[in-house]
N, C-alpha and C. Protein backbone atom coordinates (compact mmCIF):
# COMPACT_ATOMS: atom_id res chain seq x y z
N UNK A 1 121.05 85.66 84.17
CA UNK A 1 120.24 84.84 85.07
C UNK A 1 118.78 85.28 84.95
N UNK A 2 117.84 84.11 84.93
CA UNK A 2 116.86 84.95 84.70
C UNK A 2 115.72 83.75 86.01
N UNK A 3 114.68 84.28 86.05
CA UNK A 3 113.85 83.59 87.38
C UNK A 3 112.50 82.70 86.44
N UNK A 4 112.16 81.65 87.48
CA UNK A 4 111.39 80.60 86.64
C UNK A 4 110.70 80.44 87.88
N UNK A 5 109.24 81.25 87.38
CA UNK A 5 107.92 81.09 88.16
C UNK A 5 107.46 79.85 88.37
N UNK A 6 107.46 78.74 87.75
CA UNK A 6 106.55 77.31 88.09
C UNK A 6 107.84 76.36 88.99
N UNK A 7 109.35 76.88 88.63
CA UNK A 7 109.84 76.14 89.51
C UNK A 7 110.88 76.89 90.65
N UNK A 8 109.94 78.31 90.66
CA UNK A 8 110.66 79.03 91.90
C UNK A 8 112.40 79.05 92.36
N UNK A 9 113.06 79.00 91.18
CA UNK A 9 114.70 78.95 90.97
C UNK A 9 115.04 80.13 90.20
N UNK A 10 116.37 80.35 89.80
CA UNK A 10 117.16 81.33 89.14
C UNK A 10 117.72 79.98 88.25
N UNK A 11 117.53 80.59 86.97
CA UNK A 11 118.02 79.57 86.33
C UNK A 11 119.23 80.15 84.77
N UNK A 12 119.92 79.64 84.37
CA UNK A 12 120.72 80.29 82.98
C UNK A 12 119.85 80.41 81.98
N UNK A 13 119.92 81.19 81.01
CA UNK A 13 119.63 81.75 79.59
C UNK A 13 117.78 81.68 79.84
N UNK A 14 117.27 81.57 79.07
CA UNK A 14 116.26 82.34 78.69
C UNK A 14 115.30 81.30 78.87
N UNK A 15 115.05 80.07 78.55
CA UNK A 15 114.05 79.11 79.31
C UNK A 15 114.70 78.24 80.60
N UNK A 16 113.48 77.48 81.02
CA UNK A 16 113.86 76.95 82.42
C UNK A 16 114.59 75.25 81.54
N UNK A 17 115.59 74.84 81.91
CA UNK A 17 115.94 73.50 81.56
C UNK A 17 115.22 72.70 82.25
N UNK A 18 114.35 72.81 82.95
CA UNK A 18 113.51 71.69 83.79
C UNK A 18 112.39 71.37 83.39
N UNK A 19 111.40 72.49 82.91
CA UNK A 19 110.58 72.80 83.23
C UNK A 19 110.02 73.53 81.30
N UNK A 20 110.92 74.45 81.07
CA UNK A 20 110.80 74.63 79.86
C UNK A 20 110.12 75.96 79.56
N UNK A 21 109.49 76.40 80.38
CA UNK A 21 109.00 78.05 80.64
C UNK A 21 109.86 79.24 80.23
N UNK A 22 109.45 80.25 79.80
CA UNK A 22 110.35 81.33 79.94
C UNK A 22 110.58 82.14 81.42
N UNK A 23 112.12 82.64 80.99
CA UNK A 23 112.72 83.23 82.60
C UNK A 23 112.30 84.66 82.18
N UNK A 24 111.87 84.95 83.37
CA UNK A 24 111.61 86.26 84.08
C UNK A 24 113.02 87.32 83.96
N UNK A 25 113.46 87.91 83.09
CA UNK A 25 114.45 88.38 83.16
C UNK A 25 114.56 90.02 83.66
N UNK A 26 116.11 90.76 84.75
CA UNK A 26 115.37 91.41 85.41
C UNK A 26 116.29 92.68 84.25
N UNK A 27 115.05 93.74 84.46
CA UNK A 27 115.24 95.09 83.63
C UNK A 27 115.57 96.37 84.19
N UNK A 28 116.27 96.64 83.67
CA UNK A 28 117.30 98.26 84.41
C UNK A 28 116.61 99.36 83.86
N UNK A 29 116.15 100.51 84.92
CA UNK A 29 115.27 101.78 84.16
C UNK A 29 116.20 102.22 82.89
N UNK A 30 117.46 102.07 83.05
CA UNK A 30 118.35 103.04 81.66
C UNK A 30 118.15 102.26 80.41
N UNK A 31 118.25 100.45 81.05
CA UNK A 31 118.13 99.57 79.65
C UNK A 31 116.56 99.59 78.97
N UNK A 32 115.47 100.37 79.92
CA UNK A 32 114.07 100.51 78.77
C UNK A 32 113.75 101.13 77.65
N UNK A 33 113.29 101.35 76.62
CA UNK A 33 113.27 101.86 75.98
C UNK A 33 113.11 103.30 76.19
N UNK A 34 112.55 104.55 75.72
CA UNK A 34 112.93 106.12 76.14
C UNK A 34 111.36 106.23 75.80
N UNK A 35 110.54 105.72 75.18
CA UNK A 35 108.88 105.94 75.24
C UNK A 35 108.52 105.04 76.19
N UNK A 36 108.69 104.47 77.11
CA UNK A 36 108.10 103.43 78.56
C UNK A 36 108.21 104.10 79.49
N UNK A 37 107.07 104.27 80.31
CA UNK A 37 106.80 105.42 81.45
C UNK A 37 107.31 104.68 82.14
N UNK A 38 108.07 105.36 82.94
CA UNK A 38 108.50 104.72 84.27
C UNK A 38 108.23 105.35 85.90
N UNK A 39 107.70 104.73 86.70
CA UNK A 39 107.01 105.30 87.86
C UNK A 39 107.74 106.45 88.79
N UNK A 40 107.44 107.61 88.75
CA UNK A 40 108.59 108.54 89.60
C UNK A 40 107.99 108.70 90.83
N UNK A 41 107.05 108.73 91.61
CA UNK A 41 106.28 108.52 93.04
C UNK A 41 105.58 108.06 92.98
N UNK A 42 104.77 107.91 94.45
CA UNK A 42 103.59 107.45 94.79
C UNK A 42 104.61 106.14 96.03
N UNK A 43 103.09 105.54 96.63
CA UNK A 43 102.88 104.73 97.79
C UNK A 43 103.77 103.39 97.10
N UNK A 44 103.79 102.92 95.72
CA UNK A 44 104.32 101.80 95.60
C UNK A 44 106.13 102.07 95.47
N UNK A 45 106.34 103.25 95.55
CA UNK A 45 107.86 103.88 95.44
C UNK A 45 108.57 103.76 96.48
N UNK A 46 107.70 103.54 98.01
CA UNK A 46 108.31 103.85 99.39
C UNK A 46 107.56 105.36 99.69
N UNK A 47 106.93 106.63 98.91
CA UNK A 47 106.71 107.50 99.49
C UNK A 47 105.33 107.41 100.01
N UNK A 48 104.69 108.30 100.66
CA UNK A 48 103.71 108.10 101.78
C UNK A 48 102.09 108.58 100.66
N UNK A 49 102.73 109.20 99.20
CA UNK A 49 101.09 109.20 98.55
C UNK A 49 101.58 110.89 98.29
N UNK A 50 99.81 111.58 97.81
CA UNK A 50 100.02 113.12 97.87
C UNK A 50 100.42 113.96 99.16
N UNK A 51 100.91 115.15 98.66
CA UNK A 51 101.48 115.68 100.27
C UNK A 51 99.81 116.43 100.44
N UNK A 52 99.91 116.57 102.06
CA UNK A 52 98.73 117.61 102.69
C UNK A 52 99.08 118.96 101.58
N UNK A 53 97.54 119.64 101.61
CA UNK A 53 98.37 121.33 101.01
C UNK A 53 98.35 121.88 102.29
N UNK A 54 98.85 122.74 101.64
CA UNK A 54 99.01 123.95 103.05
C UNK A 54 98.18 125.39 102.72
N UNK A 55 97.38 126.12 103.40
CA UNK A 55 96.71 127.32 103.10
C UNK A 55 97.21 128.42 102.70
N UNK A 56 96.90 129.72 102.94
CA UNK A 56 98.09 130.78 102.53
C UNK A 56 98.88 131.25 103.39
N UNK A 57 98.60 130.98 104.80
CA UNK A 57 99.59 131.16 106.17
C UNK A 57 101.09 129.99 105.75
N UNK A 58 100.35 129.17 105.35
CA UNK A 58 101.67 127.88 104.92
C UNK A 58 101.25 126.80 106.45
N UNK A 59 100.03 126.99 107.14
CA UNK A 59 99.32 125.86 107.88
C UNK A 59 99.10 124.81 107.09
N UNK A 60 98.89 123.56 107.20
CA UNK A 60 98.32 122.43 107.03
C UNK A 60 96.50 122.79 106.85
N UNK A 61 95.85 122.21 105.83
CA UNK A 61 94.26 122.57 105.57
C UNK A 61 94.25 121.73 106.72
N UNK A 62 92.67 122.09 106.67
CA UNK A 62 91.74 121.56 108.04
C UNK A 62 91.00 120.48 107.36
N UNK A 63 91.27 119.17 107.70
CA UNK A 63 90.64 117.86 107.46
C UNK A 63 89.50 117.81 107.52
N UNK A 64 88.69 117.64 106.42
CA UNK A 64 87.53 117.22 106.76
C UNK A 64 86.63 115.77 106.72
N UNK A 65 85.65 115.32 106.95
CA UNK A 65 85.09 114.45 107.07
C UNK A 65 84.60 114.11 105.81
N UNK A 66 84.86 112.81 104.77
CA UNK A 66 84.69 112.41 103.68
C UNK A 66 83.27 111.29 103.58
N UNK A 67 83.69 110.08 104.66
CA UNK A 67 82.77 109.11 104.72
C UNK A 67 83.49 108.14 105.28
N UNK A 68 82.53 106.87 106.12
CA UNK A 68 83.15 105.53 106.80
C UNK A 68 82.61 105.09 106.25
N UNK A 69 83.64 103.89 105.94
CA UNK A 69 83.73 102.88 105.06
C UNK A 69 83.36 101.58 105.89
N UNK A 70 82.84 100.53 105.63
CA UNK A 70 83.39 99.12 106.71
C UNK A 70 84.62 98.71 106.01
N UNK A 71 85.25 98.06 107.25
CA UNK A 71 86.80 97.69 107.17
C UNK A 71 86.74 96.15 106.97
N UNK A 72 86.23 95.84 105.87
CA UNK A 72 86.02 94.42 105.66
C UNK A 72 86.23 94.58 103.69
N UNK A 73 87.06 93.59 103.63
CA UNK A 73 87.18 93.27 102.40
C UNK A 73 88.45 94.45 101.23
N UNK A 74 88.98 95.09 101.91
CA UNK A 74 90.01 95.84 101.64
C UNK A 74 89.21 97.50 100.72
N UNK A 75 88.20 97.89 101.22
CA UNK A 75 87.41 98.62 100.85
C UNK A 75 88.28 100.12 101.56
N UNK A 76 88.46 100.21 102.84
CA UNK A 76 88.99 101.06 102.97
C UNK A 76 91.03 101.40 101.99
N UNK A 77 91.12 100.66 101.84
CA UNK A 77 92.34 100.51 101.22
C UNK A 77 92.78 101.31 99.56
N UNK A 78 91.63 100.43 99.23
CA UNK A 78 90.95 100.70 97.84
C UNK A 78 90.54 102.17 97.68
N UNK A 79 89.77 102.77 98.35
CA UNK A 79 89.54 103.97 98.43
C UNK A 79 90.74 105.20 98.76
N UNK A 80 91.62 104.59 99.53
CA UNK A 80 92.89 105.55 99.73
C UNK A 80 93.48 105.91 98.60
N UNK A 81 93.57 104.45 97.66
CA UNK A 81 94.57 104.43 96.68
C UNK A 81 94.17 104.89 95.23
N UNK A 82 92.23 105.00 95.39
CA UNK A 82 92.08 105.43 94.04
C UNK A 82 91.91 107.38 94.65
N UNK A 83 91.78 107.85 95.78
CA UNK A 83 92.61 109.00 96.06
C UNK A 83 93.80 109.31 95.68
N UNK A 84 94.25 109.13 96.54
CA UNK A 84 95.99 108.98 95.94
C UNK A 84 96.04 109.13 94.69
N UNK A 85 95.65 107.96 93.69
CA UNK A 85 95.76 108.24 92.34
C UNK A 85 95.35 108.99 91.46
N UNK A 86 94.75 110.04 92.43
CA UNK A 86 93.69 111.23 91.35
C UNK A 86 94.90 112.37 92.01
N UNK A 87 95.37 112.26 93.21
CA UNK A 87 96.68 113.25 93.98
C UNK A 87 95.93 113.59 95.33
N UNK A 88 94.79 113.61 95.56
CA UNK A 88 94.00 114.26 96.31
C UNK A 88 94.54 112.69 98.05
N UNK A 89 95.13 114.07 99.32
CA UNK A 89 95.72 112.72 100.44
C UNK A 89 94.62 112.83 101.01
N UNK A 90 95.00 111.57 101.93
CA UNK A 90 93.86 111.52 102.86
C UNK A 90 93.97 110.64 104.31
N UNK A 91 93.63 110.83 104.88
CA UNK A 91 93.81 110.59 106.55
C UNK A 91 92.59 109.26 107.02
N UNK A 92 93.21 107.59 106.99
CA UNK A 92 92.23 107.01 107.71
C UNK A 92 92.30 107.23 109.17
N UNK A 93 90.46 106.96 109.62
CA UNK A 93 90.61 107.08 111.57
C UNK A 93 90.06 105.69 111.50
N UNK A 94 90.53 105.19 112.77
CA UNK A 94 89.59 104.15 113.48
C UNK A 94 88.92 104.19 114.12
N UNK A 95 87.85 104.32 114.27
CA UNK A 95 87.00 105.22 115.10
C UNK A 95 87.11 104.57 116.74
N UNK A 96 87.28 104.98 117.99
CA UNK A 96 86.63 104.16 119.34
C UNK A 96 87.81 102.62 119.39
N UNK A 97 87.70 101.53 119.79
CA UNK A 97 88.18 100.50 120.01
C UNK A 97 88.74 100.04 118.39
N UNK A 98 88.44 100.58 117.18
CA UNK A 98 89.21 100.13 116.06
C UNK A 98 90.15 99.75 115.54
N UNK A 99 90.94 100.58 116.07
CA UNK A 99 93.12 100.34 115.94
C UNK A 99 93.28 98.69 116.51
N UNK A 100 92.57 98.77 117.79
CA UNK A 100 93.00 97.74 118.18
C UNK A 100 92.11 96.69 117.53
N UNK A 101 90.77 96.57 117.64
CA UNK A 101 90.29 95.50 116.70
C UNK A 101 91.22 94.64 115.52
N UNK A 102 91.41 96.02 114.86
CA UNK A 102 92.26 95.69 113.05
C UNK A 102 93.51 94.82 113.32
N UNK A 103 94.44 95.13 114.53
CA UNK A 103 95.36 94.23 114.86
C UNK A 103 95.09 92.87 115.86
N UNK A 104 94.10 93.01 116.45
CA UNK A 104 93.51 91.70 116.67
C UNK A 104 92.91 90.42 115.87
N UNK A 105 92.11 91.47 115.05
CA UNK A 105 91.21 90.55 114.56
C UNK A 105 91.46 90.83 112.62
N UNK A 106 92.27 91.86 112.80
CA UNK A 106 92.46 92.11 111.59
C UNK A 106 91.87 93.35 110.27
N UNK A 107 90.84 93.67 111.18
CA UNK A 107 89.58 94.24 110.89
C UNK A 107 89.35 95.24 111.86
N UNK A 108 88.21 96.62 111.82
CA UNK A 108 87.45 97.59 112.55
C UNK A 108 86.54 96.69 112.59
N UNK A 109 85.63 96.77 113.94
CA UNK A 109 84.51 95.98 113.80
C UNK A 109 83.57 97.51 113.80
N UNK A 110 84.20 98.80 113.86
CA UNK A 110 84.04 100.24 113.65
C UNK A 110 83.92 100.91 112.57
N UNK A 111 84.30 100.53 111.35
CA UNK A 111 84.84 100.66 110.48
C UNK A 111 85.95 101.54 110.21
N UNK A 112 85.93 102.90 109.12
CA UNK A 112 87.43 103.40 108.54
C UNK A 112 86.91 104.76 108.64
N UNK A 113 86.59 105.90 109.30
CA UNK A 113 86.60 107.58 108.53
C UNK A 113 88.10 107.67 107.74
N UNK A 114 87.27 108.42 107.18
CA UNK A 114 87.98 109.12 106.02
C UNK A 114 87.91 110.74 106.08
N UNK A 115 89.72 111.23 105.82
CA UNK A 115 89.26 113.18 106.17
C UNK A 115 89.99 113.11 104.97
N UNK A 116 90.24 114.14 104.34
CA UNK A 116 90.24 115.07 103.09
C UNK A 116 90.87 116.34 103.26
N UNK A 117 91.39 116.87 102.60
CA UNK A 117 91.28 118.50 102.66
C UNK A 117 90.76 119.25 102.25
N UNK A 118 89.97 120.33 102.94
CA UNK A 118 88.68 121.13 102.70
C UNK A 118 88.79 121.36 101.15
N UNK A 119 90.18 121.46 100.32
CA UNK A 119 90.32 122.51 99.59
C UNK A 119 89.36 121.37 98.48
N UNK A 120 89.83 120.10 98.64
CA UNK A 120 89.59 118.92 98.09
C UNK A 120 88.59 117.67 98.31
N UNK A 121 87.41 118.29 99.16
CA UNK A 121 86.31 117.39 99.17
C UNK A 121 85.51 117.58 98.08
N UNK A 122 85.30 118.58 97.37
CA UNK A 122 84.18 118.02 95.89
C UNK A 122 84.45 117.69 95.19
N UNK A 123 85.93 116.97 94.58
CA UNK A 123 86.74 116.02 93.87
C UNK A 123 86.56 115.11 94.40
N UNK A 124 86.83 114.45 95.67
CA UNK A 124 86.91 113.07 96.31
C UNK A 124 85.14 113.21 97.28
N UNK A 125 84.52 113.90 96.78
CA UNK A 125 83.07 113.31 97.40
C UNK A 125 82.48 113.06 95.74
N UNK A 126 83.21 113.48 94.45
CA UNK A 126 82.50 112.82 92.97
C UNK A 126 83.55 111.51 92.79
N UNK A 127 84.78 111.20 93.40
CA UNK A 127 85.38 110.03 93.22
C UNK A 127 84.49 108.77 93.98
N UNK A 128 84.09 109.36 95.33
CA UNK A 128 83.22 108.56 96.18
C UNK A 128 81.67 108.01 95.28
N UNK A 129 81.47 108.45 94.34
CA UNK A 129 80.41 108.33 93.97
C UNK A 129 79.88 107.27 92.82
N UNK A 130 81.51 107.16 92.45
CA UNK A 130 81.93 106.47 91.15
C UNK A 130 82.73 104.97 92.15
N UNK A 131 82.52 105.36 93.49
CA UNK A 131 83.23 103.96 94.50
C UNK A 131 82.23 103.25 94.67
C-alpha cells in the first residue's frame, strides 16, 4: 500500500490509478540501507532536546541569562532548536503577563528570555551571533 499526496488516499502498487503520481511508500529502519543515518534523539523523537549538565556536586548548573527574543514569527522557536542542535539546552521564560498572552493571542506581547548553562554561554552567545 502506498499513499498518494494530490489525492490524499492509500492506494495499491506504486502509482496512483487516478491520478497517476507516485505512492509514498512506507520504510522500516531494518529495511534501509546500513550507510543511511537514522535519527537516534532529539525533540523530533518525543525526547525533550539536550539534558541540563550537572556540576561536580551532581546539582543542576545555574541558568543563565542568554537574550529576549520577540515572540513573533517563530524566532523564539528557531533559536531553541538551532541550540538543541549544537546539544547545548535551554530554558524559555515569558516574562510578566506572557504565558498568558501566547495562549490568548498566540504570541508574548513580552517577548521570550532565554537561560543557558553557565558552563555553556560562550558557545550559544557565538551561535546567537550567527542568529
Amino acid at each position: 500500500m502506498g499513499w498518494c499526496e494530490r489525492c490524499d488516499c492509500e492506494r495499491e502498487g506504486d502509482r496512483c490509478p487516478v491520478c497517476g503520481s507516485l505512492l509514498l511508500q512506507e520504510i522500516h529502519p531494518e529495511d534501509m540501507p546500513a550507510d543511511t543515518p537514522v535519527p537516534q534523539s532529539g525533540p523530533m523523537n518525543g525526547e525533550d532536546g539536550p539534558a541540563w549538565p550537572a556540576d561536580a556536586k551532581g546539582e543542576p548548573e545555574e541558568p543563565v541569562f542568554l537574550t529576549n527574543l520577540q515572540d513573533v514569527g517563530g524566532y523564539p522557536q528557531l533559536l531553541e532548536a538551532r541550540l538543541g542542535a549544537c546539544g547545548i539546552p535551554s530554558v524559555i521564560r515569558y516574562p510578566r503577563e506572557g504565558g498568558l498572552g501566547r495562549v490568548v493571542l498566540g504570541f508574548s506581547g513580552y517577548g521570550a528570555q532565554f537561560f543557558v548553562p553557565v558552563s555553556r554561554l560562550k558557545e550559544a552567545r557565538e551561535l546567537l551571533v550567527l542568529f
